[in-house]
N, C-alpha and C. Protein backbone atom coordinates (compact mmCIF):
# COMPACT_ATOMS: atom_id res chain seq x y z
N UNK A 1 16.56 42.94 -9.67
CA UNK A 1 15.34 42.19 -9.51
C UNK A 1 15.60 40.72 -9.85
N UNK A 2 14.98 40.10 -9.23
CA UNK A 2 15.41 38.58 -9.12
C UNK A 2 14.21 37.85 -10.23
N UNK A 3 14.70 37.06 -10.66
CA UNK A 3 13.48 36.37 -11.61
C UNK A 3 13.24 35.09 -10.97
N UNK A 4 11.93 34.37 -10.87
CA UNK A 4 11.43 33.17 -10.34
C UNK A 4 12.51 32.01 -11.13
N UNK A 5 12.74 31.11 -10.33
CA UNK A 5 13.20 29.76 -10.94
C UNK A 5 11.87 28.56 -11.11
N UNK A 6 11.66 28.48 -12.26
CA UNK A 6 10.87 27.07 -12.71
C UNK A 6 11.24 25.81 -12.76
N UNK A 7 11.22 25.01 -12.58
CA UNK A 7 11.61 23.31 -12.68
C UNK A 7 10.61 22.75 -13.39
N UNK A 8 10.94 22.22 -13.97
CA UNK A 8 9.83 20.64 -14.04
C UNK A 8 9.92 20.02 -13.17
N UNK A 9 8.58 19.65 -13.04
CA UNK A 9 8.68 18.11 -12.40
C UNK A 9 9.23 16.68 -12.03
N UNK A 10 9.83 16.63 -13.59
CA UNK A 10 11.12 15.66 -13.22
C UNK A 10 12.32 16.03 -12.65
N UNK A 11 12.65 17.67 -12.50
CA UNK A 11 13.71 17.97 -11.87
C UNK A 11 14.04 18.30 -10.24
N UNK A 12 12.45 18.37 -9.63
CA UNK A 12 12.07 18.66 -8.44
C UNK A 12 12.73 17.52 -7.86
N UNK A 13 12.69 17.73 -6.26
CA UNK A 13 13.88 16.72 -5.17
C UNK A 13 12.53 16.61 -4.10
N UNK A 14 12.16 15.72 -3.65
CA UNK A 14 11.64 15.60 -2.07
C UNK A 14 12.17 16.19 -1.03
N UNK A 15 11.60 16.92 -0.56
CA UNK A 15 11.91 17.30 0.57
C UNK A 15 11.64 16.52 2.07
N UNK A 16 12.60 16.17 2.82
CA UNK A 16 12.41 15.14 3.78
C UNK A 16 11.89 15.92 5.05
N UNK A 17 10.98 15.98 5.83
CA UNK A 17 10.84 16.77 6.89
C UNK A 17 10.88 16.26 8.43
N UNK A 18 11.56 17.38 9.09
CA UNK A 18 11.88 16.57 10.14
C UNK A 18 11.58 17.20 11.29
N UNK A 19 10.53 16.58 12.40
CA UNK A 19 10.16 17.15 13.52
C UNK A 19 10.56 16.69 14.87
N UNK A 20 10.47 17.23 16.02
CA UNK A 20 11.33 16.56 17.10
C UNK A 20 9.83 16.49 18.06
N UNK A 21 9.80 15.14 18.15
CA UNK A 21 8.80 13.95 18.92
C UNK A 21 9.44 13.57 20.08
N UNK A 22 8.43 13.51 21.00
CA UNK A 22 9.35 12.80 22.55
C UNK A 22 10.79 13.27 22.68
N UNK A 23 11.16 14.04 22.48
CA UNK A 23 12.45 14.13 22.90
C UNK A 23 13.71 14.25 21.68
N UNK A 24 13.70 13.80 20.50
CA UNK A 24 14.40 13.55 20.08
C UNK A 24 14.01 13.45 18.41
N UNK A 25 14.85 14.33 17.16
CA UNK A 25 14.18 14.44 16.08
C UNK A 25 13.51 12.80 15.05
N UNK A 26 13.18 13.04 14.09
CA UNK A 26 12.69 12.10 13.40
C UNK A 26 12.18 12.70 12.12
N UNK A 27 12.30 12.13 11.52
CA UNK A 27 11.61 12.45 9.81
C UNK A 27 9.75 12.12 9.94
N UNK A 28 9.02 13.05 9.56
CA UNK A 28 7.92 12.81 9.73
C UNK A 28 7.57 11.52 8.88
N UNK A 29 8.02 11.05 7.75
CA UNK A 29 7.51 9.87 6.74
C UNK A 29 7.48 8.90 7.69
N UNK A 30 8.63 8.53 8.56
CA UNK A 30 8.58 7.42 9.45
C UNK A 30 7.95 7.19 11.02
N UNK A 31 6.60 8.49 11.00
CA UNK A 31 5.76 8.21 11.53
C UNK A 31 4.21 7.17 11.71
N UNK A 32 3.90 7.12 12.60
CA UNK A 32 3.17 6.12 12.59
C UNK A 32 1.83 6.89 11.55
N UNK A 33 0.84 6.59 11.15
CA UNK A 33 -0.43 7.71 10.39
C UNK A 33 -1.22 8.41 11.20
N UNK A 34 -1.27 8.05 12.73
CA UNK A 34 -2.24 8.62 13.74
C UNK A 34 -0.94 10.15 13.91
N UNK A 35 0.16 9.59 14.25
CA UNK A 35 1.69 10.75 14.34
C UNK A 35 1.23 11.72 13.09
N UNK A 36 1.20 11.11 11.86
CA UNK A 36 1.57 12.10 10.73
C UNK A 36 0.35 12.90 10.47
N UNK A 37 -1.31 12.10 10.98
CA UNK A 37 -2.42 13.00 10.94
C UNK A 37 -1.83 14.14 11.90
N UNK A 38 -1.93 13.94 13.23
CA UNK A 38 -1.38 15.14 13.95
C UNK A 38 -0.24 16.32 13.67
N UNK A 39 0.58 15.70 13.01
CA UNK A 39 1.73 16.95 12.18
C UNK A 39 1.00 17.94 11.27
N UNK A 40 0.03 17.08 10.48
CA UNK A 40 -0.66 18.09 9.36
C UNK A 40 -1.66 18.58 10.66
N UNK A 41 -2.00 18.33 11.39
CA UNK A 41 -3.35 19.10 12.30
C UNK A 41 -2.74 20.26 12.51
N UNK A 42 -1.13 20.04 13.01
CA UNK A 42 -0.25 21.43 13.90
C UNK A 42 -0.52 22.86 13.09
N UNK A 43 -0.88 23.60 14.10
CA UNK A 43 -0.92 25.46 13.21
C UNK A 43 0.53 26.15 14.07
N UNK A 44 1.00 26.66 12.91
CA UNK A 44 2.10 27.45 13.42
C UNK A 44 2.18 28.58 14.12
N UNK A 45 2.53 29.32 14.75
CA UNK A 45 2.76 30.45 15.38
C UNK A 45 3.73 31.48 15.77
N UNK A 46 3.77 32.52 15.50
CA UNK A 46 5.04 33.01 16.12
C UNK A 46 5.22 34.02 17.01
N UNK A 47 5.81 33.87 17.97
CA UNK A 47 6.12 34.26 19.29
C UNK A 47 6.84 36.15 19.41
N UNK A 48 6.27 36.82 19.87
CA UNK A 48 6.39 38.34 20.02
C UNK A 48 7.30 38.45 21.18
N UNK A 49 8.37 39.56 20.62
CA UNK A 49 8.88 39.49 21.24
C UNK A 49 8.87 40.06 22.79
N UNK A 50 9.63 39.75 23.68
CA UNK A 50 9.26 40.03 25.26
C UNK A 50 9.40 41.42 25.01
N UNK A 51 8.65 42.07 25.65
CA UNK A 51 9.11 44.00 26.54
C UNK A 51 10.28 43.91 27.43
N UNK A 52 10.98 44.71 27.34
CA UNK A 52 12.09 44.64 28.41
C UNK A 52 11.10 46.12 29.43
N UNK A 53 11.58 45.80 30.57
CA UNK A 53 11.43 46.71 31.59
C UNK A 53 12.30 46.76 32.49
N UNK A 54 12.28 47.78 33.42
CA UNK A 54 13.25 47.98 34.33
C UNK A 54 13.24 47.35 35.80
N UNK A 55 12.51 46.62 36.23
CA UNK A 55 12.45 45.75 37.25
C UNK A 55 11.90 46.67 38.50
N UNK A 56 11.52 47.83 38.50
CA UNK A 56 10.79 48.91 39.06
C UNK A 56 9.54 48.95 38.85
N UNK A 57 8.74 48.52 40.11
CA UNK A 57 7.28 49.57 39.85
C UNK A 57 6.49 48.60 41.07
């Protein structure tokens, strides 16, 4: 059984995040604020996987 790791606060690191805009990645901080409202708007999702079938019917 694994036990939680605690930090303080002074020991915590930023995490830099990085999304891919127009084409090509970027760190969200060095978005414009209209860009970075829209990042926090985004809802995530995740994708099921396909059915395979037999190409018959």
């Amino acid at each position: 059984m694994q036990t939680a790791i605690e930090l303080k606060e002074e020991e915590r690191t930023r995490c830099e995040v990085w999304t891919r805009v127009m084409g090509y990645h970027r760190p969200v901080s060095a978005f414009n604020p209209g860009k970075q409202s829209e990042h926090t708007d985004r809802r995530c999702f995740e994708e099921s996987q396909a059915q395979l079938h037999s190409g018959q019917g």
